[in-house]
Structures are given as C-alpha cells and as structure tokens.
C-alpha atoms as a PDB file:
ATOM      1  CA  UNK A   1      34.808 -12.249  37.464  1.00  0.00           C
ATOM      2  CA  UNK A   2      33.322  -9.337  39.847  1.00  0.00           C
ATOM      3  CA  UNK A   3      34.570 -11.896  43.092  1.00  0.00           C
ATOM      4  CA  UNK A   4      38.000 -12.448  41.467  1.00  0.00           C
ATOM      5  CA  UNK A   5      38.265  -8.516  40.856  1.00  0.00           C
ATOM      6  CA  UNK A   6      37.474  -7.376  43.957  1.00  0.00           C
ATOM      7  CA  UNK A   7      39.644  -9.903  45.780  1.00  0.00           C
ATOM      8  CA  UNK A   8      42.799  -8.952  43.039  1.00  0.00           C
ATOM      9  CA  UNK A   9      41.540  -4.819  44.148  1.00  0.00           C
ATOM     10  CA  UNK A  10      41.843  -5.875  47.757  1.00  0.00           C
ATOM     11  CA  UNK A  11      45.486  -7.124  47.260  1.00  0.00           C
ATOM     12  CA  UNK A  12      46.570  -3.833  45.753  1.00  0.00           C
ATOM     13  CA  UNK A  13      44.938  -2.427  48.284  1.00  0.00           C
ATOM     14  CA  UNK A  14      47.313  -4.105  51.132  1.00  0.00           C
ATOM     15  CA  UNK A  15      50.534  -3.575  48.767  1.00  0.00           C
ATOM     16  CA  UNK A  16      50.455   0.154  48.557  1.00  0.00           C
ATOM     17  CA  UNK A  17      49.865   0.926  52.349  1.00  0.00           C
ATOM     18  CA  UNK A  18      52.528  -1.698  52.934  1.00  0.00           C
ATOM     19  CA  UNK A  19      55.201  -0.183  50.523  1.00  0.00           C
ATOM     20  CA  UNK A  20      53.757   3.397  51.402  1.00  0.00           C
ATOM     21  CA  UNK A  21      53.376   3.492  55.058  1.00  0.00           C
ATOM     22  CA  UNK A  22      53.880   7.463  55.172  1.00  0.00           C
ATOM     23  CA  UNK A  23      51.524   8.543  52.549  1.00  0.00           C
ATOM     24  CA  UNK A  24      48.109   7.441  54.697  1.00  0.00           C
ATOM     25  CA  UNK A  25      46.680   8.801  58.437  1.00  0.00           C
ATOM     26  CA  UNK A  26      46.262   7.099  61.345  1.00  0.00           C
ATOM     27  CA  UNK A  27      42.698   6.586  60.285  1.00  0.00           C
ATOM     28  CA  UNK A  28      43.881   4.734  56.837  1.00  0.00           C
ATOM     29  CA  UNK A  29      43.100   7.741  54.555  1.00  0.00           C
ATOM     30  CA  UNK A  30      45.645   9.290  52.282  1.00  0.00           C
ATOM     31  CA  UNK A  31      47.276  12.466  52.835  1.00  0.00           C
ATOM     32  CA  UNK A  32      45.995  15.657  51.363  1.00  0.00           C
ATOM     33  CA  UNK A  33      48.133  18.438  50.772  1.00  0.00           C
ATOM     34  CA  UNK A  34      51.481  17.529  50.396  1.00  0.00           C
ATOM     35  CA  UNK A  35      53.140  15.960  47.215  1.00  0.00           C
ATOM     36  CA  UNK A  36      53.249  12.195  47.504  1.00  0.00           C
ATOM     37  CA  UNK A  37      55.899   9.788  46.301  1.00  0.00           C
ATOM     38  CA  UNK A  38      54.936   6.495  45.782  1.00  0.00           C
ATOM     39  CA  UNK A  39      56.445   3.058  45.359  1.00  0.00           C
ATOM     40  CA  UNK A  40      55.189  -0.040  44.034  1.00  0.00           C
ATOM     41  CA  UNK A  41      56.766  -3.469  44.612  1.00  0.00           C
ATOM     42  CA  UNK A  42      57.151  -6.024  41.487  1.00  0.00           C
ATOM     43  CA  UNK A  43      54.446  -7.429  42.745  1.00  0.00           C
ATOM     44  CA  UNK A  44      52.256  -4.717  42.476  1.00  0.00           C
ATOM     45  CA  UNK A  45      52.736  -4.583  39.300  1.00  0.00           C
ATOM     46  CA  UNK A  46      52.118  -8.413  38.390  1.00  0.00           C
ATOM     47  CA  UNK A  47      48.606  -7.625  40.169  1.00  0.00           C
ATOM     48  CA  UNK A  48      48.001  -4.829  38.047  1.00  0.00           C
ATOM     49  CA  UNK A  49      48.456  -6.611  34.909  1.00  0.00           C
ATOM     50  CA  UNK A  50      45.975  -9.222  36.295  1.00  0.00           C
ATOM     51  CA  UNK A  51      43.453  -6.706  37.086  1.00  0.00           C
ATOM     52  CA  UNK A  52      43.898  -5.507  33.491  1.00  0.00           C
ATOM     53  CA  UNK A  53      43.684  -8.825  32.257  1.00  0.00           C
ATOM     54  CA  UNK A  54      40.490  -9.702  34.018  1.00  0.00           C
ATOM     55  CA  UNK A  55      39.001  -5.994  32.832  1.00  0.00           C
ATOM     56  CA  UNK A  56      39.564  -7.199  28.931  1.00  0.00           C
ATOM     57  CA  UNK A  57      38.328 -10.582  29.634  1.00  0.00           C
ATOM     58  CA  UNK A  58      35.325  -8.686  31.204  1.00  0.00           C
ATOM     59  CA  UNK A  59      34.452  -6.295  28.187  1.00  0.00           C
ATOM     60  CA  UNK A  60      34.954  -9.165  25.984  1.00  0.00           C
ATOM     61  CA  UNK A  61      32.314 -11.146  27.453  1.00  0.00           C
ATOM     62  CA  UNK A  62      30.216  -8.814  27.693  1.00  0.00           C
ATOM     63  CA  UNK A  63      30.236  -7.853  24.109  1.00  0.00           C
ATOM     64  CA  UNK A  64      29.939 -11.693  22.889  1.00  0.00           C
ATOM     65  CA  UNK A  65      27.040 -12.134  25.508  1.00  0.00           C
ATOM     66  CA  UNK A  66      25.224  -8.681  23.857  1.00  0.00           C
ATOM     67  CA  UNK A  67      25.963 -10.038  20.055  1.00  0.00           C
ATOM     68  CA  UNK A  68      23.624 -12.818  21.129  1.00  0.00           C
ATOM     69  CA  UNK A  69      21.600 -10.961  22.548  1.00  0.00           C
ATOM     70  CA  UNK A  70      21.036  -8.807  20.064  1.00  0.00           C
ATOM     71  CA  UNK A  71      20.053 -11.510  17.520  1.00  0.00           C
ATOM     72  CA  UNK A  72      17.714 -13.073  19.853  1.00  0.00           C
ATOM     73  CA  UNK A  73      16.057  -9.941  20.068  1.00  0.00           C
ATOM     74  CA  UNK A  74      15.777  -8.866  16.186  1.00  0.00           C
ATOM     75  CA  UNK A  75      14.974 -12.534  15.495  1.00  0.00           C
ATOM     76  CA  UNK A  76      11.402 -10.977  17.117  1.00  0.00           C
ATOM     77  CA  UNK A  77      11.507  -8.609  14.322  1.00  0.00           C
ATOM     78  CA  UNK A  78      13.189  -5.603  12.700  1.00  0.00           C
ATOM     79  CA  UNK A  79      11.088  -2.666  14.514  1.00  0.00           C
ATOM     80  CA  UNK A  80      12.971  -2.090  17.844  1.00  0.00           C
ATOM     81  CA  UNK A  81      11.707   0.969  20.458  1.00  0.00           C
ATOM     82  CA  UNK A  82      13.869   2.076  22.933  1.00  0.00           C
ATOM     83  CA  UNK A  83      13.648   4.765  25.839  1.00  0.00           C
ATOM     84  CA  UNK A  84      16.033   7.665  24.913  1.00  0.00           C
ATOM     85  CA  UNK A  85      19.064   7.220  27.499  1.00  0.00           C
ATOM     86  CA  UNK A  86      21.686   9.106  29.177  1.00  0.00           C
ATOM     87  CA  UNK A  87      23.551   6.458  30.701  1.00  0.00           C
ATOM     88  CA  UNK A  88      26.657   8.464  31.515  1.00  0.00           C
ATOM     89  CA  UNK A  89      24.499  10.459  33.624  1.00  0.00           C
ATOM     90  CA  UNK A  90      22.784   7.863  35.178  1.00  0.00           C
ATOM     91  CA  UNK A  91      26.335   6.194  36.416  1.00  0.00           C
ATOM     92  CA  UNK A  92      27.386   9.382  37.786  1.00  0.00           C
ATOM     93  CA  UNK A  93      27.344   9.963  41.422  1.00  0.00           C
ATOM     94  CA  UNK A  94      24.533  12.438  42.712  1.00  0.00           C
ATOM     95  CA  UNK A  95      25.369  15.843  42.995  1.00  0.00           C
ATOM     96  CA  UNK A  96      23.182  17.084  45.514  1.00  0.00           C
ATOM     97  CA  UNK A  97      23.778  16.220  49.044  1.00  0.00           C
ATOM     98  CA  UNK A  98      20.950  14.419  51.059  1.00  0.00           C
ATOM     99  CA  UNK A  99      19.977  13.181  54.681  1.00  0.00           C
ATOM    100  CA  UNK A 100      17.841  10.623  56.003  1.00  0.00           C
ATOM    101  CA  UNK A 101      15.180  11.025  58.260  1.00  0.00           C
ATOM    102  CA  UNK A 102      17.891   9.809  61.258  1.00  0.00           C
ATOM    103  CA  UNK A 103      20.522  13.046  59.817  1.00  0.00           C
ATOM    104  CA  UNK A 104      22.857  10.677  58.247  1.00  0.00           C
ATOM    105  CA  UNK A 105      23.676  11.599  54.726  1.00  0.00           C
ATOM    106  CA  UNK A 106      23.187   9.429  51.905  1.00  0.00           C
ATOM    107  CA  UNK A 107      24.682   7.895  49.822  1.00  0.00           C
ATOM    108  CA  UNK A 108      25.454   9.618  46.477  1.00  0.00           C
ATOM    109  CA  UNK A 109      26.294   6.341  44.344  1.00  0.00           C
ATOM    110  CA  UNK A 110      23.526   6.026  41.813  1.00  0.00           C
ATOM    111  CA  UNK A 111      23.698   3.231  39.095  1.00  0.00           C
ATOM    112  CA  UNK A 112      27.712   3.206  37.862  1.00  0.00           C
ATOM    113  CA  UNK A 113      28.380  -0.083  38.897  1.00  0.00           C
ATOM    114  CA  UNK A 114      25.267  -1.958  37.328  1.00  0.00           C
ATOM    115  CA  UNK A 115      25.833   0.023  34.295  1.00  0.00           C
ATOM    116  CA  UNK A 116      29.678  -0.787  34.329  1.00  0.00           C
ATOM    117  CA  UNK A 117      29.069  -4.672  34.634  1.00  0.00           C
ATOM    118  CA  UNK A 118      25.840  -4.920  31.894  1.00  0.00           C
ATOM    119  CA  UNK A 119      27.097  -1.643  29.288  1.00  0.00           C
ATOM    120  CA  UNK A 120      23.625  -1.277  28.009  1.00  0.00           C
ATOM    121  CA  UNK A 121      24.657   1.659  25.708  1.00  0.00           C
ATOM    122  CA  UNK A 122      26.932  -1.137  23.684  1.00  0.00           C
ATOM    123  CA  UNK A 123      24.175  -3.564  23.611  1.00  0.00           C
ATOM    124  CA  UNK A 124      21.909  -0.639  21.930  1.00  0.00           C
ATOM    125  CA  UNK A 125      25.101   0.123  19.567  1.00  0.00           C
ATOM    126  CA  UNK A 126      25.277  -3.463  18.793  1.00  0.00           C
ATOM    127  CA  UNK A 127      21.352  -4.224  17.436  1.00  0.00           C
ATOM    128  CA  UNK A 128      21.448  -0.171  15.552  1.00  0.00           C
ATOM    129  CA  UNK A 129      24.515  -1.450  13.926  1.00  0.00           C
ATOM    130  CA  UNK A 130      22.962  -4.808  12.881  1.00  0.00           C
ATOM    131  CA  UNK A 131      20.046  -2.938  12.050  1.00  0.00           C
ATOM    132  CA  UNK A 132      22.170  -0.958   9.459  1.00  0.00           C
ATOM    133  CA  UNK A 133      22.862  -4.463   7.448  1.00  0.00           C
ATOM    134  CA  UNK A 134      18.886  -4.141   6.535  1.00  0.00           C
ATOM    135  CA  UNK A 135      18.791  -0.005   6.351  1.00  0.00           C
ATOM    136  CA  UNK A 136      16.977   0.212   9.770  1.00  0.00           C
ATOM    137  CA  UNK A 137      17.218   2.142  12.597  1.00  0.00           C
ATOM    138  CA  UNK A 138      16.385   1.515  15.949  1.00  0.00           C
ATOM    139  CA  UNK A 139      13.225   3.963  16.898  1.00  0.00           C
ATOM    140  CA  UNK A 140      14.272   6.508  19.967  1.00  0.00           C
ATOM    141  CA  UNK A 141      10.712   7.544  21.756  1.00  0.00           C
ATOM    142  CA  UNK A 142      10.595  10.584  23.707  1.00  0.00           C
ATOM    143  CA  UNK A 143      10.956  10.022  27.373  1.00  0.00           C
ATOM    144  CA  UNK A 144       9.991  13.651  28.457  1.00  0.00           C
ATOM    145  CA  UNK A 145       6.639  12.986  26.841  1.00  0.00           C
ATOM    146  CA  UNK A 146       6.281   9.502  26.762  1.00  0.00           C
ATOM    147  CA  UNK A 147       6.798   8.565  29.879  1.00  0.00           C
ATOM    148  CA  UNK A 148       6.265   4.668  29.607  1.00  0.00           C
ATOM    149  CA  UNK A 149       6.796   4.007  33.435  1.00  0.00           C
ATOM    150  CA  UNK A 150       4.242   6.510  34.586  1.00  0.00           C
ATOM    151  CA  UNK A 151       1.224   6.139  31.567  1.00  0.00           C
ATOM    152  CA  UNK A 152      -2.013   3.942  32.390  1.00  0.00           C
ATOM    153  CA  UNK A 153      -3.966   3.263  28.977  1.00  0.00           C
ATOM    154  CA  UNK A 154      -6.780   2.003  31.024  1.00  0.00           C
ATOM    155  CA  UNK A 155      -7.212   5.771  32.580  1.00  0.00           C
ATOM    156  CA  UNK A 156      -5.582   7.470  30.451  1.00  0.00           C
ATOM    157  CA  UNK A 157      -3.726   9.291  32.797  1.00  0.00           C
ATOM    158  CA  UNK A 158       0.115   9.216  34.309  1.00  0.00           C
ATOM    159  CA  UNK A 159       0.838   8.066  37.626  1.00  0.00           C
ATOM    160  CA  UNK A 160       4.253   8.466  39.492  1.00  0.00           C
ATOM    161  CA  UNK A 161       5.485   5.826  41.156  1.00  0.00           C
ATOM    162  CA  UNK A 162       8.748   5.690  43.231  1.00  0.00           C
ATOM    163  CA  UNK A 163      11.556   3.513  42.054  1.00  0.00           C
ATOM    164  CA  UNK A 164      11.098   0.099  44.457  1.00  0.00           C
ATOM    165  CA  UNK A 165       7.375   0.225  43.138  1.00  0.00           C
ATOM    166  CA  UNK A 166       8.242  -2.840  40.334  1.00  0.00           C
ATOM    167  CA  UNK A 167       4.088  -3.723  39.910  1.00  0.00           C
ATOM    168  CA  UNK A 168       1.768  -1.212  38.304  1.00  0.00           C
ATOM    169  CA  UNK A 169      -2.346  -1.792  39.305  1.00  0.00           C
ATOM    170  CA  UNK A 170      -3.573  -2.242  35.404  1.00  0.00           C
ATOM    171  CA  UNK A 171      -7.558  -1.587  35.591  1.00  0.00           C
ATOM    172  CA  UNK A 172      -8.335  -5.136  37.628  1.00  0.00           C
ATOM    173  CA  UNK A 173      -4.702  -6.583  36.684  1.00  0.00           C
ATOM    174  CA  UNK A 174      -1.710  -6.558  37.903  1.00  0.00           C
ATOM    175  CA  UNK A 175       1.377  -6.246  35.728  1.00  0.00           C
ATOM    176  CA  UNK A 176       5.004  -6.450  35.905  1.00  0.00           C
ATOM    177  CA  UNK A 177       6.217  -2.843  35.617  1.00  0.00           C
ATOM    178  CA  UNK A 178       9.126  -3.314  32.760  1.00  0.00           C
ATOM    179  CA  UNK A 179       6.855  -5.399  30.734  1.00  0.00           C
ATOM    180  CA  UNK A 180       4.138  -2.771  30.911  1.00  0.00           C
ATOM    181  CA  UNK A 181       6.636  -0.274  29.915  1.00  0.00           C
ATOM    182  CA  UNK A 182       7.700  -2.304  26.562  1.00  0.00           C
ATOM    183  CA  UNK A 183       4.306  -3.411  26.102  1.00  0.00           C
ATOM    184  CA  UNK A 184       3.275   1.015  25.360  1.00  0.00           C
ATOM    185  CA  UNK A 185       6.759   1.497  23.734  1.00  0.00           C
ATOM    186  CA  UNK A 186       5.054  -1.442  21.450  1.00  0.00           C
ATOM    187  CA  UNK A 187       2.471   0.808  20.872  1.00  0.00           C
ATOM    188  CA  UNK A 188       3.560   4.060  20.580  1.00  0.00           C
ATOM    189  CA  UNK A 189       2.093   6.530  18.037  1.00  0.00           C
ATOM    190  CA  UNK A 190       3.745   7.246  14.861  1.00  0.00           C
ATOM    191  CA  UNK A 191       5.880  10.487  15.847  1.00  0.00           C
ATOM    192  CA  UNK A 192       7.219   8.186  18.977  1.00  0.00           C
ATOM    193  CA  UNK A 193       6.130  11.623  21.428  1.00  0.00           C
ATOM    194  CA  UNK A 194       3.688   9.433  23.445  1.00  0.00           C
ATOM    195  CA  UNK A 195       1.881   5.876  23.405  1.00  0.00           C
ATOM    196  CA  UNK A 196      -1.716   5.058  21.229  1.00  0.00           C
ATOM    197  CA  UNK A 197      -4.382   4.451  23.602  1.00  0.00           C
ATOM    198  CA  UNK A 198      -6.263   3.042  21.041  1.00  0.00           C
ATOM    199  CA  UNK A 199      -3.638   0.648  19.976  1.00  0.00           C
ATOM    200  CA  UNK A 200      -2.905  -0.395  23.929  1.00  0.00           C
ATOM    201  CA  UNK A 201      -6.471  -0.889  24.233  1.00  0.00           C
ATOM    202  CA  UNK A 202      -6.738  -3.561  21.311  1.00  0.00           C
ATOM    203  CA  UNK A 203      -3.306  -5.439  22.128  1.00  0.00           C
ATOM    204  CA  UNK A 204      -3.940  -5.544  25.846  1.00  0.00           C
ATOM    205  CA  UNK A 205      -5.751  -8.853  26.260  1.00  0.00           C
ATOM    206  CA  UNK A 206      -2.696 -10.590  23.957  1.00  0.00           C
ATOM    207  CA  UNK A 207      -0.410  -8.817  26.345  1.00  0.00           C
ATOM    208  CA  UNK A 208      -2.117 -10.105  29.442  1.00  0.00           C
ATOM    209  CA  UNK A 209      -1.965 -13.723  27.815  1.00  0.00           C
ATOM    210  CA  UNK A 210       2.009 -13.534  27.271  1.00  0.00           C
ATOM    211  CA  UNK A 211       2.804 -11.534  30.633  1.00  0.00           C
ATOM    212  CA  UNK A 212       0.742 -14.248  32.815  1.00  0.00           C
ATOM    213  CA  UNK A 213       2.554 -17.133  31.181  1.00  0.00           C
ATOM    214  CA  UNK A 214       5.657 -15.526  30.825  1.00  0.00           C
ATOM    215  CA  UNK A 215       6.149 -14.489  34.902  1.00  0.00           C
ATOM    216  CA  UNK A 216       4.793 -18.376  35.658  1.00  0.00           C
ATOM    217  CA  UNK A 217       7.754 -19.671  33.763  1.00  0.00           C
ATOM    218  CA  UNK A 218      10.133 -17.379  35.725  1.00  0.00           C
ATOM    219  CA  UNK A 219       8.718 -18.236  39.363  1.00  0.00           C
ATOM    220  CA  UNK A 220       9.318 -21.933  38.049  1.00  0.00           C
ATOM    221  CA  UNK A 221      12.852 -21.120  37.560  1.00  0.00           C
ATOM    222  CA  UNK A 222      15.353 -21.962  40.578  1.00  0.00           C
ATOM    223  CA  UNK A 223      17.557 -19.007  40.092  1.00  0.00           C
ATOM    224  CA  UNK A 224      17.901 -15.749  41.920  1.00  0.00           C
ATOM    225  CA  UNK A 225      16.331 -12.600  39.880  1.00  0.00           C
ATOM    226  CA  UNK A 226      17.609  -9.111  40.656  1.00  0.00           C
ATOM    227  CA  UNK A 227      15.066  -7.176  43.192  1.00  0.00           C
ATOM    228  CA  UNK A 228      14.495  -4.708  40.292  1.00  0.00           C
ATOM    229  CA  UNK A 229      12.589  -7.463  38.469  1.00  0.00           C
ATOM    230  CA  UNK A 230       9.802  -7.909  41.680  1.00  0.00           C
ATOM    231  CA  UNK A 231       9.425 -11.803  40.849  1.00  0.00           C
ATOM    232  CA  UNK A 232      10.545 -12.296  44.949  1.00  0.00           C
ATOM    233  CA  UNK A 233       7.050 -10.013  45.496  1.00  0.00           C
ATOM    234  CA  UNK A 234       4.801 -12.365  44.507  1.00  0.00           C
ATOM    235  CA  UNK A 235       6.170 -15.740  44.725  1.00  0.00           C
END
C-alpha cells in the first residue's frame, strides 16, 4: 500500500504545479506571502478520493492485523507489561536544531512515519480493551525509573547505550536488546517502579534457553528484518 501511496502522492504532486503554475518559484517551492488561489482539475480530485480510499483500506488493515495480534499475545497469558508511551511525541519532528560534524544540519524527522504505518498506541488499546472482557488491565511500568533498555541484573547497574546499539553484553552472553527489555518488564517488582533482581536472576537461564532458540529460528528465515531488530549483525 505505502508504494501505491506514494506513487498516487506523486501524481497530485504533478497536477497542482501543472494547474497552478503561478503559485510555486523558480526553484519549485510555493509562494509565501501572498494569498494563493488554487485550482484543481477533475482529475485531481478522482486522485484524491483514491488516496483516501487507500488511507481507509490502510487503517483497516492495520486494525484486523493488531486484533490478531492481540490474541496471539494474551493467548501467552492475561498479565501484560508495557513501557509507559508517548507516542505522539515520539512522531513529532525534533524541535531543536542540530549539525553534523561536516555543518550540515540534521534532519529533524524522528519516528512519525514508522509510527503512522504500525499505530502501536491502537494495538495497546486493542489487548486493554480485550483485557476488560476478563476485568484486567494491562500493567504500565515506570519508564523514568525502570529503565528496561539501560538495567543489567547481572551488575546491577544501568548502562546507556545509544540507539543503533540493538545487542546488550549480558555477564558472558550476549542478548538481543528488545528481548532483554521484555524479559525485566517480565520481572518487574510489584509497584512496576523498577525490575526484581532477584526474580531476573532465577528466570535468566529459561530466558537464555528461549532467546538462543528463538533468534536461530529467525536467521533461518529468508525474509528481510528491520535494522532495529540487529538479526543482519550476527548472521
């Protein structure tokens, strides 16, 4: 769908500088500071209905795709622990303007249009709603003292890493950096504010087990992961 949108985009693209010659520079940007007056051609407007078309046929997949989803995940069990989220914020363009070590600036796009195609705030509304059928409630941990990404049980102590950093150095083992993170939300202490060491410490070797087996399986698989997941890293 994201190949036949952008191509349908492209196309209304071409349409309004064809119909609106006068309202763009030389350079192909639009005019600031005068009023506008645009026109659209009726085929402009057939290519905006397909655009809307393809944006409901978009949000309904999605939703069907997260109903599954969902069940697949609570058919695990009823307790679910999540990372409180601000996803609006994180699909908001940086504020703050920065330069690379050359003196070009940067970019300020952050996540908007991985959040826009995978909506993981309905996917979370979809399993606390289905969670409601049974009276539960999907368990919110405290990220400013949690801190899944950053904790090491074995040390006890938080690291930082930077974003691209997708494997975290586990006493002598080496674990997938997502998978560590769900394994301490697993364990997290009763008032959710930060992970059980003790817990960690008794669940690890299970954990080690399942994470092993689990990224063999995937480097089996013949299909492209996203470069947030690492499994290119180490095949």
């Amino acid at each position: 769908m994201e190949k036949q949108k952008r191509r349908l985009l492209r196309k209304l693209d071409r349409s309004r500088r064809s119909t609106n010659p006068n309202n763009f520079k030389k350079d192909g940007t639009i005019k600031h500071g005068v009023k506008l007056h645009w026109t659209y051609s009726k085929n402009y407007q057939k290519t905006k209905e397909q655009v809307k078309e393809l944006y409901r046929k978009k949000a309904s997949y999605i939703k069907e795709k997260h109903g599954a989803l969902a069940n697949k995940i609570l058919s695990l069990g009823d307790e679910v622990y999540i990372e409180t989220m601000h996803f609006k914020g994180l699909a908001k363009r940086a504020k703050e303007t920065k330069t690379t070590i050359q003196g070009k600036i940067q970019s300020k796009k952050r996540f908007g249009k991985s959040i826009g195609n995978h909506a993981p705030a309905m996917l979370v509304e979809i399993i606390n709603q289905k969670l409601g059928y049974t009276k539960q409630t999907i368990q919110k941990v405290n990220t400013i003292t949690f801190r899944a990404s950053q904790y090491n049980h074995v040390t006890d102590r938080y690291e930082k890493k930077k974003l691209h950093q997708r494997w975290s150095q586990i006493g002598s083992h080496l674990v997938q950096r997502d998978l560590y993170s769900a394994f301490l939300l697993m364990n997290s202490d009763p008032n959710l504010q930060q992970t059980n060491q003790d817990l960690c410490n008794k669940t690890f070797t299970t954990f080690l087990e399942l994470h092993n087996q689990h990224i063999e399986d995937l480097k089996q698989v013949k299909k492209t992961f996203p470069l947030s997941m690492g499994i290119q890293q180490i095949k």
